[in-house]
Protein backbone atom coordinates (compact mmCIF):
# COMPACT_ATOMS: atom_id res chain seq x y z
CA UNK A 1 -23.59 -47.38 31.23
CA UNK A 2 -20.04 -47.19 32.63
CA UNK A 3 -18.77 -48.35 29.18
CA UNK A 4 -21.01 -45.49 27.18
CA UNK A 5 -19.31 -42.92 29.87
CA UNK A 6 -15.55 -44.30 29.53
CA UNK A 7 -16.25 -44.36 25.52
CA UNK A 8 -17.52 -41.04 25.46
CA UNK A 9 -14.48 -39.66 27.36
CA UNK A 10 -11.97 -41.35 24.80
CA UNK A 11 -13.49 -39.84 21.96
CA UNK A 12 -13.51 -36.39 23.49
CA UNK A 13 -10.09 -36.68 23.80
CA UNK A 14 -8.99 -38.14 20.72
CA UNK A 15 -10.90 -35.50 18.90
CA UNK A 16 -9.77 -32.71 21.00
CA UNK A 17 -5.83 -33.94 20.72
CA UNK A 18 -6.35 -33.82 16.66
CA UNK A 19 -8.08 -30.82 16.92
CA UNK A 20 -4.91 -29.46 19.56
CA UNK A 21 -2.39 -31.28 16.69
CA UNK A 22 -4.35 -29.83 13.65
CA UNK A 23 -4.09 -25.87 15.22
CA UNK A 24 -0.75 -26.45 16.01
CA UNK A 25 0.31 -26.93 12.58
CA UNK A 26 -1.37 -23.34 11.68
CA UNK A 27 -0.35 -19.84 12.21
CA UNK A 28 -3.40 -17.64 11.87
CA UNK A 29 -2.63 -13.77 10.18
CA UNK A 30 -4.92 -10.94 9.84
CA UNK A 31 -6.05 -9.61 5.75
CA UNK A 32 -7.64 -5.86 7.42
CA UNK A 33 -8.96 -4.16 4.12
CA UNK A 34 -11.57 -2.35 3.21
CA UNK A 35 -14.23 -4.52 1.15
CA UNK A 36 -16.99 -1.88 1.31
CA UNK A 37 -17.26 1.99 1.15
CA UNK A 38 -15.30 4.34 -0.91
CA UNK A 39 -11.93 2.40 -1.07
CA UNK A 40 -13.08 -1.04 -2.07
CA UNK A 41 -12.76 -0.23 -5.33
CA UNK A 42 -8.93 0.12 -4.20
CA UNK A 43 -8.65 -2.13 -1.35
CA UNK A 44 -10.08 -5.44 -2.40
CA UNK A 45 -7.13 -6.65 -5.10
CA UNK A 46 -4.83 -5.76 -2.43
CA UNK A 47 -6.75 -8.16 -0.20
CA UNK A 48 -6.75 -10.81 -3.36
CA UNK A 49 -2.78 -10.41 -4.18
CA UNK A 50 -2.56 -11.02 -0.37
CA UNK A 51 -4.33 -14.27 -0.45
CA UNK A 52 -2.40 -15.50 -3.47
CA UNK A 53 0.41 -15.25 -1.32
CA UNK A 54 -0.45 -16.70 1.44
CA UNK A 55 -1.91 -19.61 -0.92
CA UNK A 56 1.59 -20.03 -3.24
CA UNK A 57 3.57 -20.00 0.58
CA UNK A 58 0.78 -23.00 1.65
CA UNK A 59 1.64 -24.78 -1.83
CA UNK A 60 4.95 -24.96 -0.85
CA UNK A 61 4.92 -25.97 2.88
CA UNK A 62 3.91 -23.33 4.61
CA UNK A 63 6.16 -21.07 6.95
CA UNK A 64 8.46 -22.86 9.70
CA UNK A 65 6.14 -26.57 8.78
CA UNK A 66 2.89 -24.39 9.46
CA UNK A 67 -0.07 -23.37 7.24
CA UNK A 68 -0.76 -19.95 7.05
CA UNK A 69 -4.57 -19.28 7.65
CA UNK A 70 -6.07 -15.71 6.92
CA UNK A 71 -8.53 -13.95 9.00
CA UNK A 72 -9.78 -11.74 6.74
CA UNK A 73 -11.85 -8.43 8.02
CA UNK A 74 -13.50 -5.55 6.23
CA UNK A 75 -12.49 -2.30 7.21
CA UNK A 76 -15.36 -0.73 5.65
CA UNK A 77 -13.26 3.11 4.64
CA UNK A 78 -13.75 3.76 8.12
CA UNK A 79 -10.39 4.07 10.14
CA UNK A 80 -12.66 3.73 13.64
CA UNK A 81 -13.77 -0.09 12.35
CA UNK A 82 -10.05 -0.96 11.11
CA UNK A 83 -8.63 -0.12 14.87
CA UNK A 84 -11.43 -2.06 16.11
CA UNK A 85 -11.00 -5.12 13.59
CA UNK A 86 -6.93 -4.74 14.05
CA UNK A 87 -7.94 -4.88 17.94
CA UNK A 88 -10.13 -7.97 16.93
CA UNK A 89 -7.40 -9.77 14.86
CA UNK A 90 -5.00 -9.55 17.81
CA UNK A 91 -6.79 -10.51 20.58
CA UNK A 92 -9.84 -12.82 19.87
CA UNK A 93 -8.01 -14.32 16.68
CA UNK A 94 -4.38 -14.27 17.87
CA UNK A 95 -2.92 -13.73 15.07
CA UNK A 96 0.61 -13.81 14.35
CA UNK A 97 0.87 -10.63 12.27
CA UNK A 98 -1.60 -8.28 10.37
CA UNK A 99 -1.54 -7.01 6.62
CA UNK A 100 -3.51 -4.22 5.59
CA UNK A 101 -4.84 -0.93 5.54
CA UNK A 102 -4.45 1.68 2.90
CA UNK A 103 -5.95 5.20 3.89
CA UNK A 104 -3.02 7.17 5.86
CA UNK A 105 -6.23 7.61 8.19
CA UNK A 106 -6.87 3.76 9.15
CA UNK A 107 -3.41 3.29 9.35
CA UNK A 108 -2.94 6.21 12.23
CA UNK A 109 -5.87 4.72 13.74
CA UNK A 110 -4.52 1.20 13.98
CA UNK A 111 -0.52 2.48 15.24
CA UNK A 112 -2.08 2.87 18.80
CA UNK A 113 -3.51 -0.43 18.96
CA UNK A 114 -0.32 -2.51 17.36
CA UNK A 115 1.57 -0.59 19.71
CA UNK A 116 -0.06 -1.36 22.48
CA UNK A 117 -0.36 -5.09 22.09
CA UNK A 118 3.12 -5.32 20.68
CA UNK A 119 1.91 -6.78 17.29
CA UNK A 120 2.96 -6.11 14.15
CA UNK A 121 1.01 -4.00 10.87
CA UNK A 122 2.36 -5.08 7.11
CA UNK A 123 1.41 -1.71 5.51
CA UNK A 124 1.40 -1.69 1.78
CA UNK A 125 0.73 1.70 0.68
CA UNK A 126 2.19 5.05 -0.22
CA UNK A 127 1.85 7.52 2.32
CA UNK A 128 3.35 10.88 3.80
CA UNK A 129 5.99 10.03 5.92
CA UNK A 130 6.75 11.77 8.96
CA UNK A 131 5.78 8.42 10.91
CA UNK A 132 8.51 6.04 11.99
CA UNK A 133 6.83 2.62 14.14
CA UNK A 134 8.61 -0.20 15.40
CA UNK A 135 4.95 -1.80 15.29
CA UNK A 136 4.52 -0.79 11.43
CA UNK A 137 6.40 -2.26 8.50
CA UNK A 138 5.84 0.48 5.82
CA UNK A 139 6.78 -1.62 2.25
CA UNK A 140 4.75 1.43 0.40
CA UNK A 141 6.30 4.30 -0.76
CA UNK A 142 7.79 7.24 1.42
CA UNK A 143 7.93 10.86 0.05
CA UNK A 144 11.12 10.73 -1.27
CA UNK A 145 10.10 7.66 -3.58
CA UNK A 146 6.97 8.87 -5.23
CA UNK A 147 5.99 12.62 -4.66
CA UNK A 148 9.14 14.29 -4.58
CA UNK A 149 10.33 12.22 -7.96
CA UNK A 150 7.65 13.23 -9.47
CA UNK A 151 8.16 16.87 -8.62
CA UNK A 152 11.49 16.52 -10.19
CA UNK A 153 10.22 14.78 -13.28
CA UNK A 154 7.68 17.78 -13.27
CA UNK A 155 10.06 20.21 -12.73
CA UNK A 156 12.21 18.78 -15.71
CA UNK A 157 9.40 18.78 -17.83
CA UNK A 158 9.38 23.00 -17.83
CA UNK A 159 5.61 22.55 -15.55
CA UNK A 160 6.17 25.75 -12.90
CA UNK A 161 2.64 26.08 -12.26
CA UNK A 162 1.20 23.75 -10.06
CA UNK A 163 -2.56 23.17 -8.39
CA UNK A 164 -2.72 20.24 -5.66
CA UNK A 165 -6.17 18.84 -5.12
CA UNK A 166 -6.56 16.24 -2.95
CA UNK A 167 -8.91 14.10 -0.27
CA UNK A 168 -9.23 15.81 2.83
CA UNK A 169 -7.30 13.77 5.77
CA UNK A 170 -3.78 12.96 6.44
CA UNK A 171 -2.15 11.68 3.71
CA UNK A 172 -2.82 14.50 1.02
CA UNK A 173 -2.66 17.42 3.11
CA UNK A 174 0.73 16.38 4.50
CA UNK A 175 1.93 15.19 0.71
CA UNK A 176 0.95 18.41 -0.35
CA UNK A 177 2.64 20.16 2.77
CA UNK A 178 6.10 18.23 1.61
CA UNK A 179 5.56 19.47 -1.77
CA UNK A 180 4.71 23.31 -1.67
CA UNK A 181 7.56 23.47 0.41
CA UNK A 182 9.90 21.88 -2.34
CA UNK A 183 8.04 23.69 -5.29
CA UNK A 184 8.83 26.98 -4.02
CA UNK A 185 12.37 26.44 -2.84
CA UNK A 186 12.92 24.97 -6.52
CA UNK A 187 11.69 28.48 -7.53
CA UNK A 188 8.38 27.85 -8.86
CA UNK A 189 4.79 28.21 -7.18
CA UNK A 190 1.43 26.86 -5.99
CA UNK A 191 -1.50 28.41 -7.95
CA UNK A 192 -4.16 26.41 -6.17
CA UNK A 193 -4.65 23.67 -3.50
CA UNK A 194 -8.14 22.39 -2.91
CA UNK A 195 -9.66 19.17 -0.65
CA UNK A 196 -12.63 17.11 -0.58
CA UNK A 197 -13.91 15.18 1.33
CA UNK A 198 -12.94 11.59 1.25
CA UNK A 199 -15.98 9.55 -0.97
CA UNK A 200 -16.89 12.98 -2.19
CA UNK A 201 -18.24 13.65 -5.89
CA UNK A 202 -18.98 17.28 -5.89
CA UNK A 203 -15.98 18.75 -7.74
CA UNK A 204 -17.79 21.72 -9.79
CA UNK A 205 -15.60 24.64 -7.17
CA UNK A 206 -12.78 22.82 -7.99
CA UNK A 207 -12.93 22.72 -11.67
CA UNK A 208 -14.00 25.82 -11.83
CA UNK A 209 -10.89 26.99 -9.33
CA UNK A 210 -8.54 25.04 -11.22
CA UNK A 211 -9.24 26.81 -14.87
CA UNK A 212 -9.29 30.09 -13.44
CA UNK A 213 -5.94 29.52 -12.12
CA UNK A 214 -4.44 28.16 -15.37
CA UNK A 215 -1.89 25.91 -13.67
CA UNK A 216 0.73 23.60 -16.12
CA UNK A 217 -0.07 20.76 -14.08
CA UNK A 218 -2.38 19.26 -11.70
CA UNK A 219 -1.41 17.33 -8.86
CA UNK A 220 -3.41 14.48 -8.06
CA UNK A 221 -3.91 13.31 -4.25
CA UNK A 222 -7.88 12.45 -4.35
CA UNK A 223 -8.26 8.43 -3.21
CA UNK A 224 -11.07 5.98 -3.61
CA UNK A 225 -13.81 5.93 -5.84
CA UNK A 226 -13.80 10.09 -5.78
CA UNK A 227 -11.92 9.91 -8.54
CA UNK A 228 -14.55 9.07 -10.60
CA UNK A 229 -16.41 11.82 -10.58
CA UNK A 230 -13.01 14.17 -10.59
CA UNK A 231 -12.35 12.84 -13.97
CA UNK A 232 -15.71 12.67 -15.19
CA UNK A 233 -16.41 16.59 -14.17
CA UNK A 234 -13.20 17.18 -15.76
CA UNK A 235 -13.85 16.15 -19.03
CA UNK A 236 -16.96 17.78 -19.32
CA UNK A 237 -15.27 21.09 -18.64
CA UNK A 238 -12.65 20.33 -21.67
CA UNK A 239 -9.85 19.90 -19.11
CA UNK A 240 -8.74 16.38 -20.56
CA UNK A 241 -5.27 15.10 -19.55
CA UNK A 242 -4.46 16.25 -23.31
CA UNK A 243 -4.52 19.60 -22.47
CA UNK A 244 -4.16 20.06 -18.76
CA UNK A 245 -1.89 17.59 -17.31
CA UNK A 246 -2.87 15.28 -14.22
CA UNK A 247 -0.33 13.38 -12.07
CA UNK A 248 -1.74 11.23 -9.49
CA UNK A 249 -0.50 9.18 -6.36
CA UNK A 250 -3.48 6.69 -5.81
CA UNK A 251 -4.29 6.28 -8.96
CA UNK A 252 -3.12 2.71 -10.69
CA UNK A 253 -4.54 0.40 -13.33
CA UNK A 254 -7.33 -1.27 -11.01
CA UNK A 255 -8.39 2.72 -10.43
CA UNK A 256 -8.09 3.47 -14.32
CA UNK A 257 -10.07 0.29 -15.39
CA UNK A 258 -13.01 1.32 -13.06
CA UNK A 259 -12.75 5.33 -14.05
CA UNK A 260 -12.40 4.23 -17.96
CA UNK A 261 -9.33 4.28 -19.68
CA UNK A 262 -11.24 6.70 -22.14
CA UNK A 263 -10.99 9.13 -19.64
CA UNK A 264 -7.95 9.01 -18.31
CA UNK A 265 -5.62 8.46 -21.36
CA UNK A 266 -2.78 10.68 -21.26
CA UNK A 267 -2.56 11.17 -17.27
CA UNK A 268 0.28 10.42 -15.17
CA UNK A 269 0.78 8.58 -12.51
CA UNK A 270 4.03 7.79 -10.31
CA UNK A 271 4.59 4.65 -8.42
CA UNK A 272 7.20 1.73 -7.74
CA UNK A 273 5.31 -0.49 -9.73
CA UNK A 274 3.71 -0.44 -13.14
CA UNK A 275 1.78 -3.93 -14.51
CA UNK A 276 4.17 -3.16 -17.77
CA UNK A 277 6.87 -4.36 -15.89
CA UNK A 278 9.38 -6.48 -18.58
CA UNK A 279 11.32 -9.44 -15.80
CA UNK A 280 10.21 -12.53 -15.46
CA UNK A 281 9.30 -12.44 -11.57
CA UNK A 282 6.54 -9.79 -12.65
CA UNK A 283 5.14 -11.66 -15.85
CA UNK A 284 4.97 -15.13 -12.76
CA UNK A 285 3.31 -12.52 -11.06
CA UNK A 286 0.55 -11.08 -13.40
CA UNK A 287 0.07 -15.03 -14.53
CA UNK A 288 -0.59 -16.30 -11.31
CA UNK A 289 -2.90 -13.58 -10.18
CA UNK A 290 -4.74 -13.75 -13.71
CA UNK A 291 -5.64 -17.27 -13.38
CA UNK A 292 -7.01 -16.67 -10.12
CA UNK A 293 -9.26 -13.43 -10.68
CA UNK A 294 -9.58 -13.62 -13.99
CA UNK A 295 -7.92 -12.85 -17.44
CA UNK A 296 -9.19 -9.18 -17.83
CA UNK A 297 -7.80 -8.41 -13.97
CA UNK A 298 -5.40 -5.64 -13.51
CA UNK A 299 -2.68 -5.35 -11.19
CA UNK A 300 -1.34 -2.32 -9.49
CA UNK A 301 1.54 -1.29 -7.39
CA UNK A 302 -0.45 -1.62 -3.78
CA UNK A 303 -1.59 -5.24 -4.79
CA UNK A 304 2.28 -5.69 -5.63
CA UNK A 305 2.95 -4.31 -1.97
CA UNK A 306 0.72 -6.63 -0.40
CA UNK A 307 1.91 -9.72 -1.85
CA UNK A 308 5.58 -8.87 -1.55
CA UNK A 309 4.48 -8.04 2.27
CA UNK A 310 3.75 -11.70 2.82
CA UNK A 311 6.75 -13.19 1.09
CA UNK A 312 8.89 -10.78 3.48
CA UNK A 313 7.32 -11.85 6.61
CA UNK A 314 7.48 -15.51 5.80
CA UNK A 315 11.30 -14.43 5.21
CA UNK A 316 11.58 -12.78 8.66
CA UNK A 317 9.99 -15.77 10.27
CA UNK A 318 12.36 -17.98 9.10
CA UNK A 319 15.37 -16.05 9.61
CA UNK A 320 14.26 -15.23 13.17
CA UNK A 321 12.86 -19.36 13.85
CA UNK A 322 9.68 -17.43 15.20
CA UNK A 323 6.28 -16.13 14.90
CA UNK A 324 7.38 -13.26 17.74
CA UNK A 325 6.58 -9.83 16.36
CA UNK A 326 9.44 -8.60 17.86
CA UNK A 327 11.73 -11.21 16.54
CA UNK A 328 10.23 -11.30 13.20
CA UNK A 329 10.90 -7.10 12.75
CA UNK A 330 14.61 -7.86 14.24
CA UNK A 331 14.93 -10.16 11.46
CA UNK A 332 13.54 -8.57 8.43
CA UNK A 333 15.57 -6.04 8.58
CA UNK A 334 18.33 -8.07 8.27
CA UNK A 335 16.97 -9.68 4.89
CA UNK A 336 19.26 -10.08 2.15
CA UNK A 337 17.75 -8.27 -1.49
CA UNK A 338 14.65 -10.14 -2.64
CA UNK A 339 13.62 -10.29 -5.86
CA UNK A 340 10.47 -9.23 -6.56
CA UNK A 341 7.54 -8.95 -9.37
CA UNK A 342 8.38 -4.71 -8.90
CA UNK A 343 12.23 -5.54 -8.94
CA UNK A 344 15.31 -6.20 -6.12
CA UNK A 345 13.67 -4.58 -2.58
CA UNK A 346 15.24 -4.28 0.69
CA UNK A 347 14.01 -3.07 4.27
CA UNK A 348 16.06 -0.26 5.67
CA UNK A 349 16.46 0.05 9.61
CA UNK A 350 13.40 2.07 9.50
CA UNK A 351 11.44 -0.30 8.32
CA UNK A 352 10.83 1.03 5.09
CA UNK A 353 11.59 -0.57 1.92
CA UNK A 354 14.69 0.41 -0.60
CA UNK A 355 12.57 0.44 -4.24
CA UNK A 356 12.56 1.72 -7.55
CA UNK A 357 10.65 4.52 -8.68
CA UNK A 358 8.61 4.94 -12.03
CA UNK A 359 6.69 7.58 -13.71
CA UNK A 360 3.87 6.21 -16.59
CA UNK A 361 1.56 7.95 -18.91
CA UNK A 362 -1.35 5.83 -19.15
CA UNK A 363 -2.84 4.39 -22.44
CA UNK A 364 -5.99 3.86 -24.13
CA UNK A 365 -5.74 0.08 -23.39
CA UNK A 366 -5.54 1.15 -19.60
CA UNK A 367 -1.61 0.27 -19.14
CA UNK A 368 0.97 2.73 -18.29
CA UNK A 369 4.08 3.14 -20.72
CA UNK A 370 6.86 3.73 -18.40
CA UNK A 371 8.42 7.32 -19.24
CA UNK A 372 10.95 7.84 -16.07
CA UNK A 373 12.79 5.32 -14.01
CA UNK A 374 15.25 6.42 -10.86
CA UNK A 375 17.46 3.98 -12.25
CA UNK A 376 17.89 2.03 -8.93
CA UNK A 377 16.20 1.34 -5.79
CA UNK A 378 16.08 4.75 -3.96
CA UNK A 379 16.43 4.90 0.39
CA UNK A 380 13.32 5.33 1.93
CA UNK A 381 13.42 8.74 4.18
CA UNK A 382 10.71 8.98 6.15
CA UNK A 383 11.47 12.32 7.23
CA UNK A 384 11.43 15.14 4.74
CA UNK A 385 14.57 16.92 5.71
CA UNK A 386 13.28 20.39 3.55
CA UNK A 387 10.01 19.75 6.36
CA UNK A 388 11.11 18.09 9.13
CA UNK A 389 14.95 19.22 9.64
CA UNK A 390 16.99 16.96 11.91
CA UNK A 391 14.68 14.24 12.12
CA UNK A 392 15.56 10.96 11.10
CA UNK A 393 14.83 6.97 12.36
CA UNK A 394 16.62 4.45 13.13
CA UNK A 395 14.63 1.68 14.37
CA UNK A 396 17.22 -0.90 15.00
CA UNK A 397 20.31 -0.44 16.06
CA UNK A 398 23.41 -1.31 13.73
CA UNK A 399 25.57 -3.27 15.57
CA UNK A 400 22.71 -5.71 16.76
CA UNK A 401 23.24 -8.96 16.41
CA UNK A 402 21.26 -10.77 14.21
């Protein structure tokens, strides 16, 4: 009996020290997306391009000799469930870091709770500015590298007459803020600005609004799947893109595949990333991602964010010899250019990313042609200085050492 009890105990321990051995030779991250509700149809690629990181970095040894293993949580469009999965992720999982979110909404409700437990959020989407974390890394787009270029663009193009219609929560009513201001210092005007809410499909006021008005160009800031119906209620009101102009901001090729290119051909779009991209980091890119989720899949500038956002942690974990939030945020910004499927990028002190900026038409096979380029990578500003006068952010302080 003695024998079965000694026996017993040696096994216990030899499994639990492989066990102990095995999780030490794993760093655990958080994928916080959502996979249901009105921005799946948005969210889940990102998630994918995510994974196919994290599964290229395993392929090649992992990150400081450890295997990167995802958590992966559905946010569900609902920024109450992403601060409670982020909350989740960080203290039941332990993870090292966190990539996700995508609604200017989830993000604002997950700051509070990366702030608080001194972890760290990989956000990979454009958004309105006027935020500046040292708990966020924001590799999307800031005004002045999406909105305010395509104002310009706009503005170049002879368009004076613009109507903004958007989702109704942060991210378009402060984008649109940012750009009335601009359109009427540049002299020309605002002839509408309507909002729905976020998963809505009820766009008959709106139509209806926008031809009374008669604008030259629509501004686009509706999100998820409302879209849909936007274009769809469009259409049947003879307001193609041929005629009326749209340029959107969430709008990509994952977004035009569901929607139907049919409908959409002709519209604009502005982002730092276009699938038409001609280097050969992007065609590795597209490749790689196609053999995973199939030949017919699209890819789009937030899925492009999101598996950038993992190469540039692994980067900062290296650089910094540690998993430590802190450490790993010292670090990256301190990364030298990377080169990228979306071109050379670079994270400013504030934590924003230096990157290129593109306008596209989009075509009947559901690609955009690439009509405007800024020529380089422009420097994020998170603060609008036409808005938010005399604010700026520096989150790390020059001289630091590295």
């Amino acid at each position: 009996m003695r024998f079965l009890v000694v026996f017993a105990l040696v096994f216990v321990l030899l499994v639990c020290g492989s066990v102990l051995a095995w999780a030490q030779d794993e760093v655990k991250v958080g994928v916080l997306h959502s996979l249901s509700g009105t921005m799946a149809i948005s969210e889940v690629t990102v998630k994918n391009a995510t994974l196919l990181a994290i599964e290229e970095i395993n392929a090649g040894g992992g990150v400081l000799g450890k295997k990167i293993v995802p958590i992966v949580e559905d946010g569900a469009s609902d920024p109450a469930i992403f601060a409670q999965k982020a909350q989740k992720l960080i203290q039941q999982d332990q993870v090292a870091t966190v990539f996700g979110g995508w609604t200017s909404a989830s993000r604002k409700a997950m700051l509070p709770v990366f702030e608080r437990f001194k972890n760290l959020l990989w956000y990979p989407v454009q958004f309105e500015g006027n935020e500046c974390s040292p708990n966020i890394i924001y590799t999307g787009a800031q005004p002045n590298q999406q909105i305010l270029p395509a104002l310009d663009w706009a503005l170049e193009k002879g368009y004076r007459k613009f109507f903004l219609v958007g989702s109704d929560y942060v991210f378009p009513r402060t984008a649109n803020l940012i750009l009335k201001k601009h359109i009427e210092h540049r002299g020309a005007s605002v002839v509408g600005e309507e909002y729905v809410p976020l998963g809505g499909t009820d766009f008959s006021s709106v139509v209806n609004k926008i031809k009374a008005s008669q604008p030259d160009i629509i501004f686009n800031t509706i999100n998820g799947d409302s879209n849909v119906a936007f274009f769809k209620q469009m259409a049947a009101a003879g307001l193609t893109p041929d005629r009326l102009p749209v340029m959107s901001f969430s709008i990509a090729e994952q977004e035009a595949k569901a929607i139907g290119p049919e409908l959409l051909a002709g519209s604009l779009a502005a982002w730092n990333y276009f699938q038409s991209l001609d280097n050969e980091a992007n065609k590795a890119f597209v490749k790689a991602y196609q053999d995973k989720y199939g030949s017919d899949s699209v890819i789009t500038d937030p899925m492009v964010h999101g598996y950038i956002g993992v190469y540039l942690w692994k980067a900062a974990v290296e650089k910094a010899g540690s998993f430590d939030p802190d450490a790993v945020r010292k670090a990256a910004v301190r990364l030298d250019w990377m080169e990228t499927p979306m071109g050379k990028v670079k994270l400013d002190l504030n934590q924003s990313l230096y990157q290129m900026v593109y306008v596209g038409r989009l075509k009947e096979d559901g690609q955009f042609e690439i009509i405007w380029s800024s020529g380089e990578p422009v420097k994020p500003e998170p603060y609008d200085p036409l808005v938010f006068p005399g604010r700026s952010c520096n989150l790390h302080e020059i001289g630091e050492e590295e």
